[in-house]
PDB file of N, CA and C in Angstrom:
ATOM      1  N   UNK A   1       2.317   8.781   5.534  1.00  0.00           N
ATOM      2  CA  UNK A   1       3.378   9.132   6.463  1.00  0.00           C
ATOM      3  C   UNK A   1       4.703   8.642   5.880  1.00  0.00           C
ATOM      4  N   UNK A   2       5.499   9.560   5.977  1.00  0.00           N
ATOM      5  CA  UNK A   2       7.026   9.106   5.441  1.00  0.00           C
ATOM      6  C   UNK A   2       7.884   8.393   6.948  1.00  0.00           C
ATOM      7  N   UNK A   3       8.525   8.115   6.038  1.00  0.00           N
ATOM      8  CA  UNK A   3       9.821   7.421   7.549  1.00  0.00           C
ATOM      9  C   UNK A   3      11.170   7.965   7.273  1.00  0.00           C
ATOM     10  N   UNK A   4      11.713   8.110   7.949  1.00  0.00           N
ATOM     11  CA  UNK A   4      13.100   8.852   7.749  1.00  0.00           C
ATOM     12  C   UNK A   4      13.958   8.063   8.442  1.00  0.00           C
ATOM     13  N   UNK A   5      15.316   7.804   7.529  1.00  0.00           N
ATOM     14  CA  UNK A   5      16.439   7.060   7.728  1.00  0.00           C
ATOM     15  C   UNK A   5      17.552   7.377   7.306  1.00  0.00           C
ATOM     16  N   UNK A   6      18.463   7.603   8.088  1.00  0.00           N
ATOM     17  CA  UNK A   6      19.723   7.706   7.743  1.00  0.00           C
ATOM     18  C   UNK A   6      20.641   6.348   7.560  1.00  0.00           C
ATOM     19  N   UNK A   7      21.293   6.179   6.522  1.00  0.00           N
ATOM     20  CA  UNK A   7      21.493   5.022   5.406  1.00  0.00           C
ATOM     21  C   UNK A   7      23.242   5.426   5.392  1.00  0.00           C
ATOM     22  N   UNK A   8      24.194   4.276   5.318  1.00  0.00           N
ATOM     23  CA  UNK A   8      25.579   4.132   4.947  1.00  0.00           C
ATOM     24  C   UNK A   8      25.619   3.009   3.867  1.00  0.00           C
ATOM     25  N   UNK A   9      26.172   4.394   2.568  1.00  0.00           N
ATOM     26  CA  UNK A   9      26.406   3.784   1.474  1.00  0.00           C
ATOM     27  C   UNK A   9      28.049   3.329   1.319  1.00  0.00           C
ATOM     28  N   UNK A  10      28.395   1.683   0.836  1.00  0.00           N
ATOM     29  CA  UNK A  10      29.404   1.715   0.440  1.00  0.00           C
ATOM     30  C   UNK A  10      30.086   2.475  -0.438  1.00  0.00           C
ATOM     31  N   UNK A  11      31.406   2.325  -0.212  1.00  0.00           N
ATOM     32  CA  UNK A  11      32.035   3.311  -1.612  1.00  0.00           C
ATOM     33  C   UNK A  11      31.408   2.588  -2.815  1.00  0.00           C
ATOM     34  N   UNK A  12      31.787   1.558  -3.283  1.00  0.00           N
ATOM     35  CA  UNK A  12      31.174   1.048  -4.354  1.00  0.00           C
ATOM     36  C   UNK A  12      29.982   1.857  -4.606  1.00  0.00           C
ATOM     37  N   UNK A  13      28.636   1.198  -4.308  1.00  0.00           N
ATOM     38  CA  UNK A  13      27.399   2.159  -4.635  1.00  0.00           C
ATOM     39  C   UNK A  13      27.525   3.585  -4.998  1.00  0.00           C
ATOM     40  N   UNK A  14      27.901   3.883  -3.839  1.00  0.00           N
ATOM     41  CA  UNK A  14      28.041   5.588  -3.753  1.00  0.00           C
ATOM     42  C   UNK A  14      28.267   5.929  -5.374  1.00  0.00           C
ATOM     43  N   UNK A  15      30.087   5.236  -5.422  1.00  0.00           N
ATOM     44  CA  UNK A  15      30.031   5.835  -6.899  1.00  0.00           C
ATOM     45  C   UNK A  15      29.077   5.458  -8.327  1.00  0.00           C
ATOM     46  N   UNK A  16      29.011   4.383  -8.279  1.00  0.00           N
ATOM     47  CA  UNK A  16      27.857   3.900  -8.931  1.00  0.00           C
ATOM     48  C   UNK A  16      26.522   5.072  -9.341  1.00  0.00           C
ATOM     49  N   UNK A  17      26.534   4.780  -7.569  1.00  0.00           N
ATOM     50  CA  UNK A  17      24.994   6.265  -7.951  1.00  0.00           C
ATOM     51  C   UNK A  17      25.557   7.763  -8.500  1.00  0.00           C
ATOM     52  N   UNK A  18      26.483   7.902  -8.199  1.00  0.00           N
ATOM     53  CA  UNK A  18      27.140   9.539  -8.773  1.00  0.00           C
ATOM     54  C   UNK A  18      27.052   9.141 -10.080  1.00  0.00           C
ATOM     55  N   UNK A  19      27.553   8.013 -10.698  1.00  0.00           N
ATOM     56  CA  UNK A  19      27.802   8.312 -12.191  1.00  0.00           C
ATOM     57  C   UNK A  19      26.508   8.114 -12.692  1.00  0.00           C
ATOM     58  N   UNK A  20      25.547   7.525 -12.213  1.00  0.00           N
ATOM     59  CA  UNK A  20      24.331   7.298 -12.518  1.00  0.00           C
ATOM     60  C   UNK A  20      23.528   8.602 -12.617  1.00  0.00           C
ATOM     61  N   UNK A  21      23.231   9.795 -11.624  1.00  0.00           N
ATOM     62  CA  UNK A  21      23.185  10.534 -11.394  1.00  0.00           C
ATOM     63  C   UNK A  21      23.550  11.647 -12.429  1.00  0.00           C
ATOM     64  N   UNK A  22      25.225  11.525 -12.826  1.00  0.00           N
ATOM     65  CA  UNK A  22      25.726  12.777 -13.776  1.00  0.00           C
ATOM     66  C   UNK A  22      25.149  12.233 -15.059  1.00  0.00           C
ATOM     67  N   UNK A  23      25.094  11.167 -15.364  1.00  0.00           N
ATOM     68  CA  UNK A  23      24.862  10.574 -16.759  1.00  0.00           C
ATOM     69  C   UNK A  23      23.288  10.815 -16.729  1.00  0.00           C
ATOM     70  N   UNK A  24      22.011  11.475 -16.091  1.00  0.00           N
ATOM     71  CA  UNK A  24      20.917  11.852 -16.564  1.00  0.00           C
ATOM     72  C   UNK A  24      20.845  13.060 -16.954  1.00  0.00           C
ATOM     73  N   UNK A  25      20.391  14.010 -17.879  1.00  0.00           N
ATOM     74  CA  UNK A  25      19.741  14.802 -18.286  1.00  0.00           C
ATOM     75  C   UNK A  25      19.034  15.721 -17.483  1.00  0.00           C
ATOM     76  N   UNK A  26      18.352  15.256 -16.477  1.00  0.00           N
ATOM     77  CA  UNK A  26      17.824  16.004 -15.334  1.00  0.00           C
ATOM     78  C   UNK A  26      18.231  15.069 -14.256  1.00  0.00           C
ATOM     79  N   UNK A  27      19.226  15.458 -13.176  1.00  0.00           N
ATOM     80  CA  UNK A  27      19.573  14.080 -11.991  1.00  0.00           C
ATOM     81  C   UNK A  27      18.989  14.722 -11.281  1.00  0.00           C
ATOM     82  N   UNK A  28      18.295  13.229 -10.779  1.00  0.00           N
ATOM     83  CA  UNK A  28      17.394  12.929  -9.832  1.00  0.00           C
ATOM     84  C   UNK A  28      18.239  13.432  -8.226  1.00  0.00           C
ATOM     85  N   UNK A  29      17.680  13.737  -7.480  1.00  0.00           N
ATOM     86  CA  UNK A  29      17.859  13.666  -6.144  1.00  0.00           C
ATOM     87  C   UNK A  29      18.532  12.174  -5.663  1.00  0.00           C
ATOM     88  N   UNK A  30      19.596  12.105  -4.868  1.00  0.00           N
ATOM     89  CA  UNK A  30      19.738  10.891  -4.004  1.00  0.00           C
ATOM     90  C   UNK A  30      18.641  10.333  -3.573  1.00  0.00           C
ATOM     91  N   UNK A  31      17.767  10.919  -2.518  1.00  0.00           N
ATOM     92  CA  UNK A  31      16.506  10.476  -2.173  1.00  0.00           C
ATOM     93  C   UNK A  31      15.789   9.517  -3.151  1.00  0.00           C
ATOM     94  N   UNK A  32      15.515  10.304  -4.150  1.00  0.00           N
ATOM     95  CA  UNK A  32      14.456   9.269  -5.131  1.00  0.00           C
ATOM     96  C   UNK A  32      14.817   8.422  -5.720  1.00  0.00           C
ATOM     97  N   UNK A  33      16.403   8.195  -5.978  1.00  0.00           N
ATOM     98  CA  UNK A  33      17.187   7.253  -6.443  1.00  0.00           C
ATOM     99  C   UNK A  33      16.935   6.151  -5.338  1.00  0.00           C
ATOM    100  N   UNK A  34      17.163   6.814  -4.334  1.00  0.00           N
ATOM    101  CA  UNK A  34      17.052   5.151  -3.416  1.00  0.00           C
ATOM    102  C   UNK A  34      15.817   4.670  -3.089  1.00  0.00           C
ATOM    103  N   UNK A  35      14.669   5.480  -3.135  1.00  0.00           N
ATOM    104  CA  UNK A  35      13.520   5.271  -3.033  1.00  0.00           C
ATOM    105  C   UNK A  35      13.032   4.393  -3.892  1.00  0.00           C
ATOM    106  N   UNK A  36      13.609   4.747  -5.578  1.00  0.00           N
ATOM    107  CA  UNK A  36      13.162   4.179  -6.741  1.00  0.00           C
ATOM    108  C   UNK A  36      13.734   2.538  -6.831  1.00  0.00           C
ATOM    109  N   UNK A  37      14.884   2.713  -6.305  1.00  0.00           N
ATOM    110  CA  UNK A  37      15.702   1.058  -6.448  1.00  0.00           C
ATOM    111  C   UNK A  37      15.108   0.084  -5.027  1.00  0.00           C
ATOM    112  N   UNK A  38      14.953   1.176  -3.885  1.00  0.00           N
ATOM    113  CA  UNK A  38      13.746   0.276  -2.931  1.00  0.00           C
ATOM    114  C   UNK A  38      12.607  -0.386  -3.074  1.00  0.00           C
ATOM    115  N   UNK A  39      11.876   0.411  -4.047  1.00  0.00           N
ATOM    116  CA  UNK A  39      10.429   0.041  -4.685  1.00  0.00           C
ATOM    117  C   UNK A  39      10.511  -0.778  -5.578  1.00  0.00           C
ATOM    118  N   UNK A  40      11.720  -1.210  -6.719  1.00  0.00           N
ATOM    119  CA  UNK A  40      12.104  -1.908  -7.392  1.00  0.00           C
ATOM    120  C   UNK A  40      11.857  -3.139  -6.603  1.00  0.00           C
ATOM    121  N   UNK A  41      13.134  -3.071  -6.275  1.00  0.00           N
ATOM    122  CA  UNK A  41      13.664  -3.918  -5.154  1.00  0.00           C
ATOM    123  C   UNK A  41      12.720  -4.973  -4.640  1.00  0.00           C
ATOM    124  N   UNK A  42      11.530  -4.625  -3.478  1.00  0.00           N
ATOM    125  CA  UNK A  42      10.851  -4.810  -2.603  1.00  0.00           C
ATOM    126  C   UNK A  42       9.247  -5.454  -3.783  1.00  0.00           C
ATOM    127  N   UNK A  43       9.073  -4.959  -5.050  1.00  0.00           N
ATOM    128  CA  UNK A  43       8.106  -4.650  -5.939  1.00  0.00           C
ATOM    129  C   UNK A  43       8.588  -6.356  -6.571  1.00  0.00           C
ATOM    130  N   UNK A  44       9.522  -6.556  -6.394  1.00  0.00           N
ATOM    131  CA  UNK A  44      10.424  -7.763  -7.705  1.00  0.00           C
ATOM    132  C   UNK A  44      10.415  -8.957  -7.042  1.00  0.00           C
ATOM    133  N   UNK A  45      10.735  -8.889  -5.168  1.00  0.00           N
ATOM    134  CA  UNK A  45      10.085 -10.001  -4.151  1.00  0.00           C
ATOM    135  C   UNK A  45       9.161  -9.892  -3.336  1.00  0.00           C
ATOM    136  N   UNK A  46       7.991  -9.208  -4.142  1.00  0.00           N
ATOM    137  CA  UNK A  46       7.030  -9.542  -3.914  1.00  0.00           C
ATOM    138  C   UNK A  46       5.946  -9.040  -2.621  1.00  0.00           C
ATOM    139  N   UNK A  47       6.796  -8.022  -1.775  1.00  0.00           N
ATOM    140  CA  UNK A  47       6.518  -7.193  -0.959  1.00  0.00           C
ATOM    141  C   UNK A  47       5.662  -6.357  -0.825  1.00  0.00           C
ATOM    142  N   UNK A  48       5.821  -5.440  -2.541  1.00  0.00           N
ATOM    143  CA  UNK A  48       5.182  -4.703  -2.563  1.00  0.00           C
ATOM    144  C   UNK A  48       4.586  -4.541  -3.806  1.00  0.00           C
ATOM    145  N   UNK A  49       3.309  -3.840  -3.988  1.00  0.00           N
ATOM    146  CA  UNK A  49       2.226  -4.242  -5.147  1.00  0.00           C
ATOM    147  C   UNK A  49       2.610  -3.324  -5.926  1.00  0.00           C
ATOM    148  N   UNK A  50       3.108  -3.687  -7.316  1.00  0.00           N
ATOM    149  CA  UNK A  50       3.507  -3.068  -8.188  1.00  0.00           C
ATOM    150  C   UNK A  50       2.641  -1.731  -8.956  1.00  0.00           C
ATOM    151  N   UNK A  51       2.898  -0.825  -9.156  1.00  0.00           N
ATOM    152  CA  UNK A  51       2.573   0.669  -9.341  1.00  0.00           C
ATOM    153  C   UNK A  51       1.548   0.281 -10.944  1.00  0.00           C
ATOM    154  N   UNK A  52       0.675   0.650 -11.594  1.00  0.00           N
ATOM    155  CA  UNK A  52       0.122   0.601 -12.289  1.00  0.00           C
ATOM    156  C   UNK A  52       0.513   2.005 -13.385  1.00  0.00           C
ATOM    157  N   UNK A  53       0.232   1.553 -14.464  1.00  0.00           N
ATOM    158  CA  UNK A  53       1.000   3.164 -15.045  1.00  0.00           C
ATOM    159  C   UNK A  53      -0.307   3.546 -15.187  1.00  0.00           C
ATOM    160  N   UNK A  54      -0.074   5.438 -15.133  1.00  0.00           N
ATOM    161  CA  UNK A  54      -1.286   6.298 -16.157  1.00  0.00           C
ATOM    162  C   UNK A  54      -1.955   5.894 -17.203  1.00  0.00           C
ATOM    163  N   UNK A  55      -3.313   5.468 -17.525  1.00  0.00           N
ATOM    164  CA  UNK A  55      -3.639   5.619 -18.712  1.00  0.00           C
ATOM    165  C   UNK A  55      -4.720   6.080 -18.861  1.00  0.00           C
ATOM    166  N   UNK A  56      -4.948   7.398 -19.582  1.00  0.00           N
ATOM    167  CA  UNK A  56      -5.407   8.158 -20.249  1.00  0.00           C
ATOM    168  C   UNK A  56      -6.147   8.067 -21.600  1.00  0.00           C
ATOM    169  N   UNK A  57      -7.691   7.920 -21.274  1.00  0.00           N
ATOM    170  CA  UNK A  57      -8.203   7.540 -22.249  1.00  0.00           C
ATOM    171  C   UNK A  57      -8.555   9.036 -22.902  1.00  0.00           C
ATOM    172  N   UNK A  58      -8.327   8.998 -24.276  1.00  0.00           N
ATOM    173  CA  UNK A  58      -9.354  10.521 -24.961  1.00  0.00           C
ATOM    174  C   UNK A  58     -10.442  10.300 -25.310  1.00  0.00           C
ATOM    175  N   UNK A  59     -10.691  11.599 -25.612  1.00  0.00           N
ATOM    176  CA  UNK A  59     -12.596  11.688 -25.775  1.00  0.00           C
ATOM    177  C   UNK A  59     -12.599  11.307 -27.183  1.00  0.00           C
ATOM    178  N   UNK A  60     -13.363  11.047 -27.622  1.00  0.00           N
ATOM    179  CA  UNK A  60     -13.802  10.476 -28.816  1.00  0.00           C
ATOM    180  C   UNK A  60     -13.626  12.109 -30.210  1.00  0.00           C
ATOM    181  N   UNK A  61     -12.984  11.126 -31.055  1.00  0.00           N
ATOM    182  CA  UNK A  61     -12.931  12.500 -31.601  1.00  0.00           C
ATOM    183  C   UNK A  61     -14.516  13.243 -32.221  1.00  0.00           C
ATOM    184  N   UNK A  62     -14.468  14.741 -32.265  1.00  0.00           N
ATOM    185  CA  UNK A  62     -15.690  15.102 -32.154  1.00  0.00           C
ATOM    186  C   UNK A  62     -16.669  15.249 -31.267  1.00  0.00           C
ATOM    187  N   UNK A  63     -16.209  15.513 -30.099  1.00  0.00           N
ATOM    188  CA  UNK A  63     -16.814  15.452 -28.555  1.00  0.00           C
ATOM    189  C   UNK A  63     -17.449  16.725 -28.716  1.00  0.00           C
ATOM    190  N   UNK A  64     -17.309  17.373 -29.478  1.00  0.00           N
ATOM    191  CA  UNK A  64     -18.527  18.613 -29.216  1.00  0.00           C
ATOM    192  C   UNK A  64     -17.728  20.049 -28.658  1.00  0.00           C
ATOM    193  N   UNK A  65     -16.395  19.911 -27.703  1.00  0.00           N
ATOM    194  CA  UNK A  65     -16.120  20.540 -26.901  1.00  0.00           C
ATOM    195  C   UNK A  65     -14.897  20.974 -27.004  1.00  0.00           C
ATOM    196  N   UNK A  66     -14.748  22.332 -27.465  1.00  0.00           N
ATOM    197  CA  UNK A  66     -13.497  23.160 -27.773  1.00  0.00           C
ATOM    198  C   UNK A  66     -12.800  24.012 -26.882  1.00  0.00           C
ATOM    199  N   UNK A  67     -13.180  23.996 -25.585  1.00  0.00           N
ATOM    200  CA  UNK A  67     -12.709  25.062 -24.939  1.00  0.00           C
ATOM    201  C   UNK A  67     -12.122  23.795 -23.662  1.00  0.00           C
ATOM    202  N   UNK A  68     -11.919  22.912 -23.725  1.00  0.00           N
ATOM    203  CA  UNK A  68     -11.458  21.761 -22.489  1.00  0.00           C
ATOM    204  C   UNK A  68     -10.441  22.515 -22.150  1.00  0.00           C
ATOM    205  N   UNK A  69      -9.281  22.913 -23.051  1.00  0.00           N
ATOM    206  CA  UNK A  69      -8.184  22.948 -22.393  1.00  0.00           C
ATOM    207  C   UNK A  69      -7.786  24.228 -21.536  1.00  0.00           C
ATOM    208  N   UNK A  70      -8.726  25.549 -22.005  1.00  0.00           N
ATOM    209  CA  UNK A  70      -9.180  26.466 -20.932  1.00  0.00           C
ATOM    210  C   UNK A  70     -10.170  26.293 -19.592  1.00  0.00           C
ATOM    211  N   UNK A  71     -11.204  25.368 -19.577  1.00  0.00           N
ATOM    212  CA  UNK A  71     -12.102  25.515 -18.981  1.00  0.00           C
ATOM    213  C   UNK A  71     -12.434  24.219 -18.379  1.00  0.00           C
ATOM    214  N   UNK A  72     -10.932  23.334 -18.413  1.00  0.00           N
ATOM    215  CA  UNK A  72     -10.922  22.105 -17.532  1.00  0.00           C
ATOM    216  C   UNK A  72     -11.302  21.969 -16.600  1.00  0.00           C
ATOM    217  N   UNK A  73     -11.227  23.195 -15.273  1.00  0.00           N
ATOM    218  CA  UNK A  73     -11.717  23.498 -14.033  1.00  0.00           C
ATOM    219  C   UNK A  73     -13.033  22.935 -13.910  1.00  0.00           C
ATOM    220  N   UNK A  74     -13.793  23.725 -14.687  1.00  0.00           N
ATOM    221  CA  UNK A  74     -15.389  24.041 -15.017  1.00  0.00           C
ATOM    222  C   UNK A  74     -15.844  22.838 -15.118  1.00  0.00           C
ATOM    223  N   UNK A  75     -15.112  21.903 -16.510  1.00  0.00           N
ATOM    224  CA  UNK A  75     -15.739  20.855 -16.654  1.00  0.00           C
ATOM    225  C   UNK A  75     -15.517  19.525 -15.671  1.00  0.00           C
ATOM    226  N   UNK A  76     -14.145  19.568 -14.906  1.00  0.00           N
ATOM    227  CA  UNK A  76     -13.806  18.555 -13.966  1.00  0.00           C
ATOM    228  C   UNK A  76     -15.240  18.442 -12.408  1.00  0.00           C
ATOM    229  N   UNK A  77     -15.541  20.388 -12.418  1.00  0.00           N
ATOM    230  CA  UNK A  77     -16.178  20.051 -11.450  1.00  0.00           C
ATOM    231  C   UNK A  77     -17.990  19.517 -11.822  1.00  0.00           C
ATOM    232  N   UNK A  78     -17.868  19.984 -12.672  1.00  0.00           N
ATOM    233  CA  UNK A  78     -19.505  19.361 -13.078  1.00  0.00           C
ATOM    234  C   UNK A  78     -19.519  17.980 -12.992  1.00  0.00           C
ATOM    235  N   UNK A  79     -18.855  16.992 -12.895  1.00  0.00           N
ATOM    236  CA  UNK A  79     -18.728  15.857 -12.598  1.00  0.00           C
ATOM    237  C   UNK A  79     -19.115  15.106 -11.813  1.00  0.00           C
TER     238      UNK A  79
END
């Protein structure tokens, strides 16, 4: 479940986040910006349990199996 809040940013921040914002390559949404510095935030005192990254183990080379990347479906559901 999400929560919804309407939030008053100082000027300071505000601009902060704009230049933050123009200076990416792909800018993020406001939303996830504040979401992301919340989770920071909240993650750093201890609030909240820090996110674990992806890791992706591969198959051993020589797995037998040439068609994975068509027929991922197939093989995810035999599982």
């Amino acid at each position: 479940m999400m929560k919804r809040a309407t939030i008053t940013i100082p000027d300071d921040l505000a601009q902060a986040v704009d230049r933050y914002v123009r200076a990416q390559e792909a800018p993020p949404a406001l939303t996830a910006v504040v979401q992301t510095a919340l989770r920071v935030y909240l993650t750093d005192r201890g609030y909240l349990r820090a996110q674990k990254p992806l890791r992706i183990k591969p198959a051993p080379r020589g797995s037998g199996h040439r068609d994975i990347s068509e027929a991922h479906d197939r093989y995810l559901a035999a599982r």
